[in-house]
N, C-alpha and C. Protein backbone atom coordinates (compact mmCIF):
# COMPACT_ATOMS: atom_id res chain seq x y z
N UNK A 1 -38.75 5.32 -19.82
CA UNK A 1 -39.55 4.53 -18.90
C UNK A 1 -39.40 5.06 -17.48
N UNK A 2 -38.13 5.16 -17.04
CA UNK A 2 -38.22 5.86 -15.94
C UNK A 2 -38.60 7.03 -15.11
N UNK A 3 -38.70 7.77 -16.43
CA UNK A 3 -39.30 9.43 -16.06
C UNK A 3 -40.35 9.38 -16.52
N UNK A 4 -41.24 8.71 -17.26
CA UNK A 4 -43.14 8.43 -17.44
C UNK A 4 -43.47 7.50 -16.78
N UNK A 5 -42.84 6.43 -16.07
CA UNK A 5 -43.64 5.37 -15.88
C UNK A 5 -43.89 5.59 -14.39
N UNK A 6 -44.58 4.46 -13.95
CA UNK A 6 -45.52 4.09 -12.79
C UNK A 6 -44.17 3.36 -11.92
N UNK A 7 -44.71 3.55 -10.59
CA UNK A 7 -43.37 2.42 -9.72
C UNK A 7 -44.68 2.08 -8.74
N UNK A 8 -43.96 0.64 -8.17
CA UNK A 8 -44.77 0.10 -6.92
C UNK A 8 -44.03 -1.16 -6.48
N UNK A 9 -43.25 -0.99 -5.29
CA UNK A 9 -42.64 -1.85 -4.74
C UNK A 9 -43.54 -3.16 -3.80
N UNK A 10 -43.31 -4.13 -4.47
CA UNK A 10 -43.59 -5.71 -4.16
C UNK A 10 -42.09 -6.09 -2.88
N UNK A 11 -41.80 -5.90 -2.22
CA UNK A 11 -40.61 -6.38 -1.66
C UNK A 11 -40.52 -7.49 -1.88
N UNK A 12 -38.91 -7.92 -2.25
CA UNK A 12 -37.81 -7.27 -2.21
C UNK A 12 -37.70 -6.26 -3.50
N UNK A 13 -38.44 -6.66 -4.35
CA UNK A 13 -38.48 -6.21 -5.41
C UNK A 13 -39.42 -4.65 -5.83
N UNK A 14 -38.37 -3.58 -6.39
CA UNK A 14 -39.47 -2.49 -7.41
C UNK A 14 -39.67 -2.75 -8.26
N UNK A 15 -41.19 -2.41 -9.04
CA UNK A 15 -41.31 -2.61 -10.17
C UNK A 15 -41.23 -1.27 -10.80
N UNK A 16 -40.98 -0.96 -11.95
CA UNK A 16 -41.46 0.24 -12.90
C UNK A 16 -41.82 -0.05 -14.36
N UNK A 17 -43.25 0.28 -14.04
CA UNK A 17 -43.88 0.05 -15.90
C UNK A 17 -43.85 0.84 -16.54
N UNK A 18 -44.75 1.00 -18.04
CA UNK A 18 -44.32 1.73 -18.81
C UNK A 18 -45.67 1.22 -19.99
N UNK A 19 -46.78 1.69 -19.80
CA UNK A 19 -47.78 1.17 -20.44
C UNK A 19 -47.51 1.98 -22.07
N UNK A 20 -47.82 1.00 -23.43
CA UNK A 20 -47.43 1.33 -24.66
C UNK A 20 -48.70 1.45 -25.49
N UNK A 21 -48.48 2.26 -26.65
CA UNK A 21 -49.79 1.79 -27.33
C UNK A 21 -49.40 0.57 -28.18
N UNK A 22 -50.21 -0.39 -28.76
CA UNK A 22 -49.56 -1.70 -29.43
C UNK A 22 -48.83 -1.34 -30.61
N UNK A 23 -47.54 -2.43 -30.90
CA UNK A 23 -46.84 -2.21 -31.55
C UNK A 23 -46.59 -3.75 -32.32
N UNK A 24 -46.14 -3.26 -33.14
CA UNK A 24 -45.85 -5.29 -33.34
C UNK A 24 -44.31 -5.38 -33.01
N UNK A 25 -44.47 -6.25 -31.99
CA UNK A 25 -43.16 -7.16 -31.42
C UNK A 25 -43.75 -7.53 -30.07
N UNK A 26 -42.96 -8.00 -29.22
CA UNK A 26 -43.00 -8.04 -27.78
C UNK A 26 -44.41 -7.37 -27.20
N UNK A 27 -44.97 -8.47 -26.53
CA UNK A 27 -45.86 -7.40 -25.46
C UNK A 27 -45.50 -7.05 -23.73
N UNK A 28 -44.32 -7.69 -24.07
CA UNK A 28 -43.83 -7.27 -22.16
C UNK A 28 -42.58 -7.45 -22.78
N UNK A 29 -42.08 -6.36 -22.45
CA UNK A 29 -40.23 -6.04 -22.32
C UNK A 29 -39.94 -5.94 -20.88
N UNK A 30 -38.50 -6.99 -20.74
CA UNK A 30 -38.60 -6.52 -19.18
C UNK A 30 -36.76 -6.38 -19.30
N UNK A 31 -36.73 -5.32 -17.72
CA UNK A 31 -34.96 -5.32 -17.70
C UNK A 31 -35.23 -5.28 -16.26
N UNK A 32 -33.84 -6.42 -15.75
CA UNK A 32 -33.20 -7.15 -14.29
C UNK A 32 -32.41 -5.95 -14.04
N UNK A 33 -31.98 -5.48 -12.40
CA UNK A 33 -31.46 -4.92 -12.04
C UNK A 33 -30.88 -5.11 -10.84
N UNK A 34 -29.79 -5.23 -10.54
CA UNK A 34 -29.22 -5.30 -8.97
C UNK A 34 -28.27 -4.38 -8.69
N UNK A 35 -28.34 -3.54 -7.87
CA UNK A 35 -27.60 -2.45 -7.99
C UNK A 35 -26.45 -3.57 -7.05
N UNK A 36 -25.27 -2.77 -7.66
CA UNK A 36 -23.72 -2.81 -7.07
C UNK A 36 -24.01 -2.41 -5.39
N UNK A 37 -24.26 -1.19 -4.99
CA UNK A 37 -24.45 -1.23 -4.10
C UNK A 37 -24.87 -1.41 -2.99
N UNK A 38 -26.09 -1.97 -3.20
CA UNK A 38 -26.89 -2.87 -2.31
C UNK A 38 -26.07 -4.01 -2.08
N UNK A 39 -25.82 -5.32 -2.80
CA UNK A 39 -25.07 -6.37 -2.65
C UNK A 39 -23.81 -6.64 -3.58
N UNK A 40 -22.34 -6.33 -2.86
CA UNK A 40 -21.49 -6.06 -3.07
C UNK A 40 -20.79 -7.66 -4.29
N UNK A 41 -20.99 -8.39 -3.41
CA UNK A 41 -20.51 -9.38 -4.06
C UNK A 41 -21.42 -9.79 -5.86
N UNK A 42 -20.21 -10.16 -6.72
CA UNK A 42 -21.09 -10.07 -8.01
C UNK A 42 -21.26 -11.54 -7.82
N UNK A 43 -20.83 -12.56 -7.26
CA UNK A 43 -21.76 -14.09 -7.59
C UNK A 43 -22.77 -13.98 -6.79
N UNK A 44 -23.46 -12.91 -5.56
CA UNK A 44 -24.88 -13.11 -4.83
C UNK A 44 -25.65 -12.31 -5.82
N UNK A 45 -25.05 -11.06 -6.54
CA UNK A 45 -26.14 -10.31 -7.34
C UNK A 45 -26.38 -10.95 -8.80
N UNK A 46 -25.38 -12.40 -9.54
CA UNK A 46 -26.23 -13.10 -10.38
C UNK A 46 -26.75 -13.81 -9.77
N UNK A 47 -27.12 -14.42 -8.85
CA UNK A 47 -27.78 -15.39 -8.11
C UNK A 47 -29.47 -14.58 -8.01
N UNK A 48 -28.88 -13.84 -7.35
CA UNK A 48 -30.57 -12.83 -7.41
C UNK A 48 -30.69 -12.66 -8.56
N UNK A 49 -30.37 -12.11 -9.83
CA UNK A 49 -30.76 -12.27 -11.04
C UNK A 49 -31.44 -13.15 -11.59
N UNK A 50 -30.40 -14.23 -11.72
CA UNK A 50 -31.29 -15.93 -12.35
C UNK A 50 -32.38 -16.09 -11.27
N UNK A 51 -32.50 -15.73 -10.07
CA UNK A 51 -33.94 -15.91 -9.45
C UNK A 51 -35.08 -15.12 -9.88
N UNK A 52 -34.93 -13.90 -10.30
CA UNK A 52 -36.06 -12.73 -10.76
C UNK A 52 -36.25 -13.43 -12.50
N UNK A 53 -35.42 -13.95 -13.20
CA UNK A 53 -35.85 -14.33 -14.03
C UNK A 53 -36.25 -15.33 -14.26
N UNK A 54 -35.90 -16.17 -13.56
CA UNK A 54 -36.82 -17.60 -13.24
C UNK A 54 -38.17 -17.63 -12.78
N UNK A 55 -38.25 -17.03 -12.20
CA UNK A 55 -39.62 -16.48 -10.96
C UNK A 55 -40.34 -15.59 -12.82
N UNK A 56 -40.15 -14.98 -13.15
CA UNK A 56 -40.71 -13.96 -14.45
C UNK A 56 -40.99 -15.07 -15.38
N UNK A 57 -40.19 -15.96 -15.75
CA UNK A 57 -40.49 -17.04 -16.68
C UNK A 57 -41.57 -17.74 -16.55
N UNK A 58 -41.52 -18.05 -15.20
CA UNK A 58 -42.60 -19.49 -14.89
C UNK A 58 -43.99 -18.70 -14.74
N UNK A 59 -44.07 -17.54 -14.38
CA UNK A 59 -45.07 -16.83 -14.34
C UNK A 59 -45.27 -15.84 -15.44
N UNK A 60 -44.59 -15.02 -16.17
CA UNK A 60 -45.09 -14.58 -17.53
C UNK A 60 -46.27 -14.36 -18.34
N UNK A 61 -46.38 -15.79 -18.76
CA UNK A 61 -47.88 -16.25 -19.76
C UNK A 61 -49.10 -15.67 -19.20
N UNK A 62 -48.88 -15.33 -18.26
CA UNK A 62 -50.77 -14.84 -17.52
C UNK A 62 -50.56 -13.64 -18.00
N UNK A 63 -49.23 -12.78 -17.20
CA UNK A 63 -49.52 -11.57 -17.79
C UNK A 63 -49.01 -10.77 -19.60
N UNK A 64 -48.54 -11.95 -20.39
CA UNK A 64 -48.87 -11.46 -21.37
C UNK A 64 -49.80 -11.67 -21.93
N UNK A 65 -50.27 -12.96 -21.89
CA UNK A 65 -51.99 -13.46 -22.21
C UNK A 65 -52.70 -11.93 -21.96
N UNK A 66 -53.15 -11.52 -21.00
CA UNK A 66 -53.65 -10.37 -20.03
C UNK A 66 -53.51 -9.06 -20.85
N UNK A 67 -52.05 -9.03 -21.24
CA UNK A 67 -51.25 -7.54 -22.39
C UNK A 67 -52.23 -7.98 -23.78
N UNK A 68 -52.15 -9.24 -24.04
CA UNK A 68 -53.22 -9.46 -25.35
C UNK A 68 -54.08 -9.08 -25.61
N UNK A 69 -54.71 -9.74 -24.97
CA UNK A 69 -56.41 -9.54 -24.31
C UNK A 69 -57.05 -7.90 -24.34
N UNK A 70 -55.97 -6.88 -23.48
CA UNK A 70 -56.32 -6.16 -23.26
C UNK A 70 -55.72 -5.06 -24.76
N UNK A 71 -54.86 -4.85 -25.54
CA UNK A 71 -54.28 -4.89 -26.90
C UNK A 71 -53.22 -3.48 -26.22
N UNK A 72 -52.10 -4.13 -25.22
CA UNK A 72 -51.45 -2.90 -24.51
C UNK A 72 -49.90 -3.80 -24.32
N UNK A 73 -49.04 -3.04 -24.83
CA UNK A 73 -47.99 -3.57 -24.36
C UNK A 73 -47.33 -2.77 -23.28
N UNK A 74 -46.11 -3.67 -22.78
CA UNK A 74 -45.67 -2.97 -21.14
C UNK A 74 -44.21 -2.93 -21.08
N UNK A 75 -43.60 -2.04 -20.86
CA UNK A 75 -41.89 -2.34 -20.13
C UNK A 75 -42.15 -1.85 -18.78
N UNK A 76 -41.61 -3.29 -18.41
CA UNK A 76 -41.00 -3.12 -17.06
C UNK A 76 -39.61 -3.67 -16.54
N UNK A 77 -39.35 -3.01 -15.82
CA UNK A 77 -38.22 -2.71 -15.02
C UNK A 77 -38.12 -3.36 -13.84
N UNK A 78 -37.80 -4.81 -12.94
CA UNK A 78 -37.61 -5.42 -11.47
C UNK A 78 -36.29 -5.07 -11.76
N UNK A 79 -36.44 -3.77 -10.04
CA UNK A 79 -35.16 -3.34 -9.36
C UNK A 79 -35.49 -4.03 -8.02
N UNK A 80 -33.86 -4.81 -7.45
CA UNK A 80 -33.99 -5.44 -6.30
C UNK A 80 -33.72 -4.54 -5.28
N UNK A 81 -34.61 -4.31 -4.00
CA UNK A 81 -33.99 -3.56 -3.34
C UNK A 81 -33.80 -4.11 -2.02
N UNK A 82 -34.03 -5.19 -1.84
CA UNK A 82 -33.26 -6.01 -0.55
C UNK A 82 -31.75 -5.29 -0.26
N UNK A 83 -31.86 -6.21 1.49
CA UNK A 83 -30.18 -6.10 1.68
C UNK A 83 -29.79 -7.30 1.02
N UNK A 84 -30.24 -8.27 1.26
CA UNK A 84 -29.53 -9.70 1.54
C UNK A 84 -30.03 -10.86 0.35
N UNK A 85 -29.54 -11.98 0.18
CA UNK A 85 -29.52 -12.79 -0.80
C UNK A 85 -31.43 -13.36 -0.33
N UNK A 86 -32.50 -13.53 -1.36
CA UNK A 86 -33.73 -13.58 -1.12
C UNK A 86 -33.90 -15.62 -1.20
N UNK A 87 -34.74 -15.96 -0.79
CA UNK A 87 -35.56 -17.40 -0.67
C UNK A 87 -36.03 -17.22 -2.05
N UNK A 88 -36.17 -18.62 -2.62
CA UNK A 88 -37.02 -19.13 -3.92
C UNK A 88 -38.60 -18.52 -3.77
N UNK A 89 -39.03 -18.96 -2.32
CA UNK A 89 -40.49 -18.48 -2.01
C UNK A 89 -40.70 -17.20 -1.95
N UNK A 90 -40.05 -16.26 -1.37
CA UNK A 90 -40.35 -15.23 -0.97
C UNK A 90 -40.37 -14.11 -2.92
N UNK A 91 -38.86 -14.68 -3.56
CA UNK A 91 -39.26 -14.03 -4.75
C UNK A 91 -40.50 -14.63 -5.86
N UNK A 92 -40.79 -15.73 -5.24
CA UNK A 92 -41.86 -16.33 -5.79
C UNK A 92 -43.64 -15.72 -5.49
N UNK A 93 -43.35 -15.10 -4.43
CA UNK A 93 -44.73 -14.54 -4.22
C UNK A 93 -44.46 -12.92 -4.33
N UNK A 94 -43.61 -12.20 -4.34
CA UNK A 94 -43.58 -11.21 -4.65
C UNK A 94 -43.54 -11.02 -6.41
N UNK A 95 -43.10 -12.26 -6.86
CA UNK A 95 -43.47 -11.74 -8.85
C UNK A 95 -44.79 -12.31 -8.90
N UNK A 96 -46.02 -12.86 -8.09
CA UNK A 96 -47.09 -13.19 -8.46
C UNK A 96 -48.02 -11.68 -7.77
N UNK A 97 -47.23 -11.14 -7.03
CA UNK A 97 -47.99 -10.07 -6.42
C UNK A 97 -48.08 -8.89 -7.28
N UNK A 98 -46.74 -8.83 -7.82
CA UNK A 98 -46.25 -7.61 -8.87
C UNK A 98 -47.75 -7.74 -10.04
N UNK A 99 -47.03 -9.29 -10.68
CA UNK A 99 -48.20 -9.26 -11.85
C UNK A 99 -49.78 -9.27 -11.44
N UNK A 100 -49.78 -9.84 -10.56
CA UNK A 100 -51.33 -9.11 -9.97
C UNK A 100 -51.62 -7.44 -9.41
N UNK A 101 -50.76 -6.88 -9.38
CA UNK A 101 -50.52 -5.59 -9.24
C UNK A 101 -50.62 -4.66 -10.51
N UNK A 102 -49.92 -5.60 -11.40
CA UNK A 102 -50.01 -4.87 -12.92
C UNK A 102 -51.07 -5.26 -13.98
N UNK A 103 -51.72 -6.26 -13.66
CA UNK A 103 -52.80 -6.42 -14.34
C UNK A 103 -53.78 -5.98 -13.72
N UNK A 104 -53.47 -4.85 -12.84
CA UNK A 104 -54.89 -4.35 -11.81
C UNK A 104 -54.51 -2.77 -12.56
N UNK A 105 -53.57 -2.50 -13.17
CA UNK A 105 -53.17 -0.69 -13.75
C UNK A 105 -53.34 -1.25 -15.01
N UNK A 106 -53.09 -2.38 -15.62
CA UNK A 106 -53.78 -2.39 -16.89
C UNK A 106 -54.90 -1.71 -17.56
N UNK A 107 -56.02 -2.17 -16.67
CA UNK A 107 -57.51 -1.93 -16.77
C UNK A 107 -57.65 -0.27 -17.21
């Protein structure tokens, strides 16, 4: 995924996809990332974690509905690349931007 796929940073967040031909299982695989070095402490980098996946949960269904529809499955990859610990809002409109971002390379 990393050496074929597509990147496009939503701040705080990168994304990297990985468009599939259909398969049966999953139509969106996704993997969380916080690098060590960006934010040192490990209880702020699960904190940002359970936020990218919370924020992915509640929003999801559109874009796999979308992976259906269109008969394409996807891995992607949210790498955080902030300095600092992010707002509920701010990762909240950057995973609605992403998936509007990725259902625009779908097509």
């Amino acid at each position: 995924m990393f050496k074929q796929g597509d990147a496009f940073i939503s701040y705080p967040l990168r994304i990297i996809y990985l468009k599939q031909k259909p398969f049966s299982g999953e139509t969106v695989s996704v993997l969380i990332s916080v690098p060590k070095k960006k934010i040192k402490c490990a209880v702020k980098r699960n904190r940002i974690k359970r936020l990218i996946r919370e924020t992915y949960r509640l929003n999801k269904m559109s874009l796999i509905q979308y992976c259906r529809e269109k008969e394409t499955n996807m891995l992607i990859a949210f790498i955080f690349i902030g300095n600092e610990l992010s707002r509920w809002k701010e990762m909240e409109a950057a995973m609605q931007k992403a998936f509007h971002i990725l259902k625009d390379k779908i097509e």
